[in-house]
Structures are given as structure tokens and as C-alpha cells.
N, C-alpha and C. Protein backbone atom coordinates (compact mmCIF):
# COMPACT_ATOMS: atom_id res chain seq x y z
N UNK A 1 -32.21 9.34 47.64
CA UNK A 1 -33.08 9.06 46.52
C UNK A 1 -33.04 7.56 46.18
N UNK A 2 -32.09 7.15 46.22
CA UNK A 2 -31.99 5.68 45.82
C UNK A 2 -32.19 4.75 46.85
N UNK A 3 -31.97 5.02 48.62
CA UNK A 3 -32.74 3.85 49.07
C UNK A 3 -34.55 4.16 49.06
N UNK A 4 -34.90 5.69 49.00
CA UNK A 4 -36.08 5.59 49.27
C UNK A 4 -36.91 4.64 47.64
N UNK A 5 -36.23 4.78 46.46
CA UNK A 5 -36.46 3.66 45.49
C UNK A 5 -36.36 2.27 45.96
N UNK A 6 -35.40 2.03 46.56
CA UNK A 6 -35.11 0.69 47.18
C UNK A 6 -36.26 0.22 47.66
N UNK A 7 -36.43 1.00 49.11
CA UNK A 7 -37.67 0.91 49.87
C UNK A 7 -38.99 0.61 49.06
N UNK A 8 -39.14 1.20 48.05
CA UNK A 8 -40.86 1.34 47.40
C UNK A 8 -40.39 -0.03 46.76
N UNK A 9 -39.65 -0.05 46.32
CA UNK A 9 -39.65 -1.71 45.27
C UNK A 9 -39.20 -2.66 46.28
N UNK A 10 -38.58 -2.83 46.78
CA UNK A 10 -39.19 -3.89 48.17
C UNK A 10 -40.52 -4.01 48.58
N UNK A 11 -41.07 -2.69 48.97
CA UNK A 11 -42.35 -2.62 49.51
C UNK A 11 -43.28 -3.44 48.81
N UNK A 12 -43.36 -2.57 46.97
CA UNK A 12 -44.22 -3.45 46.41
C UNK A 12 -43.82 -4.98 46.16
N UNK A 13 -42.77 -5.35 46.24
CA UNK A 13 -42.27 -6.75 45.88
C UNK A 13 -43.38 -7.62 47.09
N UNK A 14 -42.97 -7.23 48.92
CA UNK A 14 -43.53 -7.76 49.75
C UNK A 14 -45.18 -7.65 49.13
N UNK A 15 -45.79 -6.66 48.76
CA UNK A 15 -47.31 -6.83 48.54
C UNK A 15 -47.48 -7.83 47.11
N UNK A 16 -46.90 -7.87 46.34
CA UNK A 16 -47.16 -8.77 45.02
C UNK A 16 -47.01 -9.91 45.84
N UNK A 17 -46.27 -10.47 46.37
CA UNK A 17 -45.78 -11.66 47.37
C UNK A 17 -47.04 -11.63 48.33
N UNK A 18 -47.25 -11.13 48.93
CA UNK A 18 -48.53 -11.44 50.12
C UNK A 18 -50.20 -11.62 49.32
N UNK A 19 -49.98 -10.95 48.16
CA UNK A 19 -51.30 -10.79 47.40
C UNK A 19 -51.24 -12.29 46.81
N UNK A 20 -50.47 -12.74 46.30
CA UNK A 20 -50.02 -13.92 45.60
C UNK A 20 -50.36 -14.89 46.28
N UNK A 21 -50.01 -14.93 47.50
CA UNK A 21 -49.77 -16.00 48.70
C UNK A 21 -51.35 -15.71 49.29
N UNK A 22 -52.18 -14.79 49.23
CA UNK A 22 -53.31 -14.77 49.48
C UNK A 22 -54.26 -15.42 48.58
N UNK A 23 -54.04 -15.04 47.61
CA UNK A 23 -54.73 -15.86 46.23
C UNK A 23 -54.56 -16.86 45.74
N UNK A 24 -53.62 -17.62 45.88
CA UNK A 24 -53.39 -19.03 46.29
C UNK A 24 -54.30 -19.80 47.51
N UNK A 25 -54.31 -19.00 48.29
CA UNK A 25 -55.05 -19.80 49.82
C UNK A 25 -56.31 -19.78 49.47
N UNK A 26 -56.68 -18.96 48.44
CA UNK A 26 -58.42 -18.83 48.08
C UNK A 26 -58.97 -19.74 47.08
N UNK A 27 -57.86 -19.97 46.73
CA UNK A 27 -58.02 -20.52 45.12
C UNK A 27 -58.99 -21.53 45.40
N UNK A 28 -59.93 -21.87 44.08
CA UNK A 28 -60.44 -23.83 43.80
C UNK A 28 -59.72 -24.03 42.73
N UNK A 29 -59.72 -25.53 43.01
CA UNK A 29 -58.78 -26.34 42.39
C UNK A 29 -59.64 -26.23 40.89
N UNK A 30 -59.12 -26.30 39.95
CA UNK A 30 -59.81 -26.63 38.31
C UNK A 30 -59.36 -27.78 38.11
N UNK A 31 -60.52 -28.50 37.82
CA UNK A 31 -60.55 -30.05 37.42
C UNK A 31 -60.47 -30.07 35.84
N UNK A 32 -59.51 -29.80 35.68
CA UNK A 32 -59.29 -29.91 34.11
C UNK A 32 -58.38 -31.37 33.66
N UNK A 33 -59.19 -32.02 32.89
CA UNK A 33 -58.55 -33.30 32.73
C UNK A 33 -58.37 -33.13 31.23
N UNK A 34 -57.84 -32.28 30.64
CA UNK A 34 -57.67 -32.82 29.13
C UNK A 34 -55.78 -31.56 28.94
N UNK A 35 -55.64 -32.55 27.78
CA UNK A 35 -54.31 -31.70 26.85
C UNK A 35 -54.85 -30.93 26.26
N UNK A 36 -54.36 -29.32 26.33
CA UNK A 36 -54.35 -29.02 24.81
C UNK A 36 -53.85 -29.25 23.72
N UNK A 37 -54.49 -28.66 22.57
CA UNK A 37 -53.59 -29.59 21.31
C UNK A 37 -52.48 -29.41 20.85
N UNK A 38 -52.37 -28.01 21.20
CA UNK A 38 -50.72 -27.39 20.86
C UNK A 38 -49.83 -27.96 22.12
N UNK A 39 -50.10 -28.42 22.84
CA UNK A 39 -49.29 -28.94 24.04
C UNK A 39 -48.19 -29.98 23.40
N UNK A 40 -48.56 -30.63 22.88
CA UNK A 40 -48.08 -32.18 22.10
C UNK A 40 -46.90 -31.49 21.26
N UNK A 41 -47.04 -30.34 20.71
CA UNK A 41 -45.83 -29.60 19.55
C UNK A 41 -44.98 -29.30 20.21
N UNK A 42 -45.45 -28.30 21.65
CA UNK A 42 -44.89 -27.72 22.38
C UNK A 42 -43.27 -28.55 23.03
N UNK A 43 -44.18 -29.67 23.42
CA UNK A 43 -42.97 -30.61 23.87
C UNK A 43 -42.14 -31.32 22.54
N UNK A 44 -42.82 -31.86 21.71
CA UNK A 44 -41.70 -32.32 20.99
C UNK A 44 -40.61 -31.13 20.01
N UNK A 45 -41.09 -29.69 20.36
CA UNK A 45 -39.81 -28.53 20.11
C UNK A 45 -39.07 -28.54 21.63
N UNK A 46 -39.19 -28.84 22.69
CA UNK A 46 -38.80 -28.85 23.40
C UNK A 46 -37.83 -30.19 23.62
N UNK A 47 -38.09 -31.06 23.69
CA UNK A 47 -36.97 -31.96 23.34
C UNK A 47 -36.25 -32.01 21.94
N UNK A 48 -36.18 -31.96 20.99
CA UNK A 48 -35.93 -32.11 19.98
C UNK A 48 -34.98 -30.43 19.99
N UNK A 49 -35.45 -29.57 20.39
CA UNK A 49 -33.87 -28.56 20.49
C UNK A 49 -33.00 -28.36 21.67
N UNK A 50 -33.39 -29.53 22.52
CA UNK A 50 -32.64 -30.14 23.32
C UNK A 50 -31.99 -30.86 23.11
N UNK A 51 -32.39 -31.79 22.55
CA UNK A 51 -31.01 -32.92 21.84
C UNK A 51 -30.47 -32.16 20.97
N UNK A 52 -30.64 -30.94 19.91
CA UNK A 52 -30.19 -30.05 19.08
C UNK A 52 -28.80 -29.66 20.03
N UNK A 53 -29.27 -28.99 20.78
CA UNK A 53 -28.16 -28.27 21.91
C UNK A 53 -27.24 -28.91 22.15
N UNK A 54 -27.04 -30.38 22.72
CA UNK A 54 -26.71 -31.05 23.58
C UNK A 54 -25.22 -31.60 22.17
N UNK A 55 -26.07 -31.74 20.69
CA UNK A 55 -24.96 -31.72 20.07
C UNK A 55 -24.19 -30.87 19.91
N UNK A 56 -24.67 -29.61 19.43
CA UNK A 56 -23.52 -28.54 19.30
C UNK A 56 -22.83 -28.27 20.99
N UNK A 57 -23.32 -28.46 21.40
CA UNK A 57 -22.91 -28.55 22.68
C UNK A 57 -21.23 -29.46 22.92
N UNK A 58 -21.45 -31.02 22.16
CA UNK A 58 -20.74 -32.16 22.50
C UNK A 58 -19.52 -31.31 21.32
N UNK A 59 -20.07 -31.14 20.16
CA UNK A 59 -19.26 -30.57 19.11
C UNK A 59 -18.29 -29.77 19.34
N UNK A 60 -18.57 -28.40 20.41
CA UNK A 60 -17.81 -27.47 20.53
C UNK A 60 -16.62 -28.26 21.76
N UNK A 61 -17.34 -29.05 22.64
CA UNK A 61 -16.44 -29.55 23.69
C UNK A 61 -15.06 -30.56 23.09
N UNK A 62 -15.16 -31.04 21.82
CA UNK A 62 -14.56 -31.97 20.99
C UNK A 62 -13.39 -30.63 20.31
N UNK A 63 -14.16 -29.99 19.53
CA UNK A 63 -13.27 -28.87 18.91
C UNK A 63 -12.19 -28.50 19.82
N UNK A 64 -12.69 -28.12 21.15
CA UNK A 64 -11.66 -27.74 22.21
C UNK A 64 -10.77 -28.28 22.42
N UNK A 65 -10.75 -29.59 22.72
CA UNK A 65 -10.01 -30.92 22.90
C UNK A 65 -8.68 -30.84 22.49
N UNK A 66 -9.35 -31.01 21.07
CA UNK A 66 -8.75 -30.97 19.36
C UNK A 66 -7.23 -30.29 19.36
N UNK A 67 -8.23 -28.84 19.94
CA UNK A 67 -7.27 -27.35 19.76
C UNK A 67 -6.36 -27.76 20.92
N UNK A 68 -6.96 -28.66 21.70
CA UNK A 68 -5.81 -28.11 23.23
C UNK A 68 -4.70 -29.02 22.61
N UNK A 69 -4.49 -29.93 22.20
CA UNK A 69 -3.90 -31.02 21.93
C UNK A 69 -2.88 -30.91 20.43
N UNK A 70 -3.14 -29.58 20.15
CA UNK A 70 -2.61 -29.11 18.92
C UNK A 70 -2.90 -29.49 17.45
N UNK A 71 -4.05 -30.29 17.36
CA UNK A 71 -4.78 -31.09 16.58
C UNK A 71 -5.98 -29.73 16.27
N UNK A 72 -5.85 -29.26 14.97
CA UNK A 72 -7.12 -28.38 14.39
C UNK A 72 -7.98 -28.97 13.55
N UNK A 73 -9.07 -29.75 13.34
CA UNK A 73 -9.67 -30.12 11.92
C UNK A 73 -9.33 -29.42 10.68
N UNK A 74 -9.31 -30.10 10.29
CA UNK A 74 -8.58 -30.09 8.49
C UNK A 74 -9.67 -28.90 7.72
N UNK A 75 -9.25 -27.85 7.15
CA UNK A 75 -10.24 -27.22 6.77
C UNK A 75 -9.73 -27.17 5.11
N UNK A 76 -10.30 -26.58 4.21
CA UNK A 76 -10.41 -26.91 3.21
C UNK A 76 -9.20 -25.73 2.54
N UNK A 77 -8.55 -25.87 1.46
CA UNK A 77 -7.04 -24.82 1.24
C UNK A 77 -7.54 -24.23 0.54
N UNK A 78 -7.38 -23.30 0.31
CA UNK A 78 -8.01 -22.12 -1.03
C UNK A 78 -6.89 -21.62 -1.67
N UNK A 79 -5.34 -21.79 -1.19
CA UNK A 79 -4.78 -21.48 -1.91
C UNK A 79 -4.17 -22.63 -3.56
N UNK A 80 -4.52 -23.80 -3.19
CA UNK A 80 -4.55 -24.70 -4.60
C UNK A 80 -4.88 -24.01 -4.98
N UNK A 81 -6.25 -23.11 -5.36
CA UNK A 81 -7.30 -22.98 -6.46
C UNK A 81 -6.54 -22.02 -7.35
């Protein structure tokens, strides 16, 4: 039961793949020379939660450091209060 599943989803995989690769070879090119307008947002969320990342990113690699080194950031005491 399970290779003849195998088999059919291979099978169709090879035809999505040959259909694909056929429709490509047919294709015309679209001469589209313009941006869309949401394009322009698109990218600056795209960089901008990239540099987002890249800090919490640097942040957590620092915390680690910190911890390996026996050094914890100072957190705030609750028992003064």
C-alpha cells in the first residue's frame, strides 16, 4: 500500500515537472516594464525585519556569551520591595 502511494506521488510529481518544463518552453516573454506600488512596502518590510532579526539575533548571541562566562545581566530584585 505504501509504495504503490509512493509510486502515484512520484508519478504525479514527474508530470507537474514535465508539464512545467513544457510551459516554460511555450511561454512569451511579458514586457512588463513598470513596479507595482505595493512592491516598494513590500521590500522595505523586508529589510527592515531583517535588520530587526539580525538584532535579536546579535542580542541572544551576547546573552550566551554572558551566561557562558558566568556573567548574567543584572535583573531587577523584587525582594527590596
Amino acid at each position: 500500500m505504501l509504495m504503490r502511494s509512493l509510486r502515484r506521488g512520484l508519478y504525479l510529481a514527474s508530470v507537474v515537472i514535465w508539464l512545467f518544463a513544457a510551459l516554460s518552453v511555450v511561454a512569451r516573454p511579458a514586457y512588463a516594464y513598470y513596479i507595482d506600488p505595493g512592491s516598494g512596502l513590500v521590500t522595505l518590510q523586508i529589510v527592515s525585519s531583517t535588520f530587526v532579526g539580525i538584532i535579536f539575533l546579535i542580542r541572544k548571541r551576547i546573552r550566551q556569551v554572558f551566561e557562558r562566562f558566568g556573567r548574567s545581566p543584572q535583573k531587577a530584585d523584587k525582594s527590596d520591595e
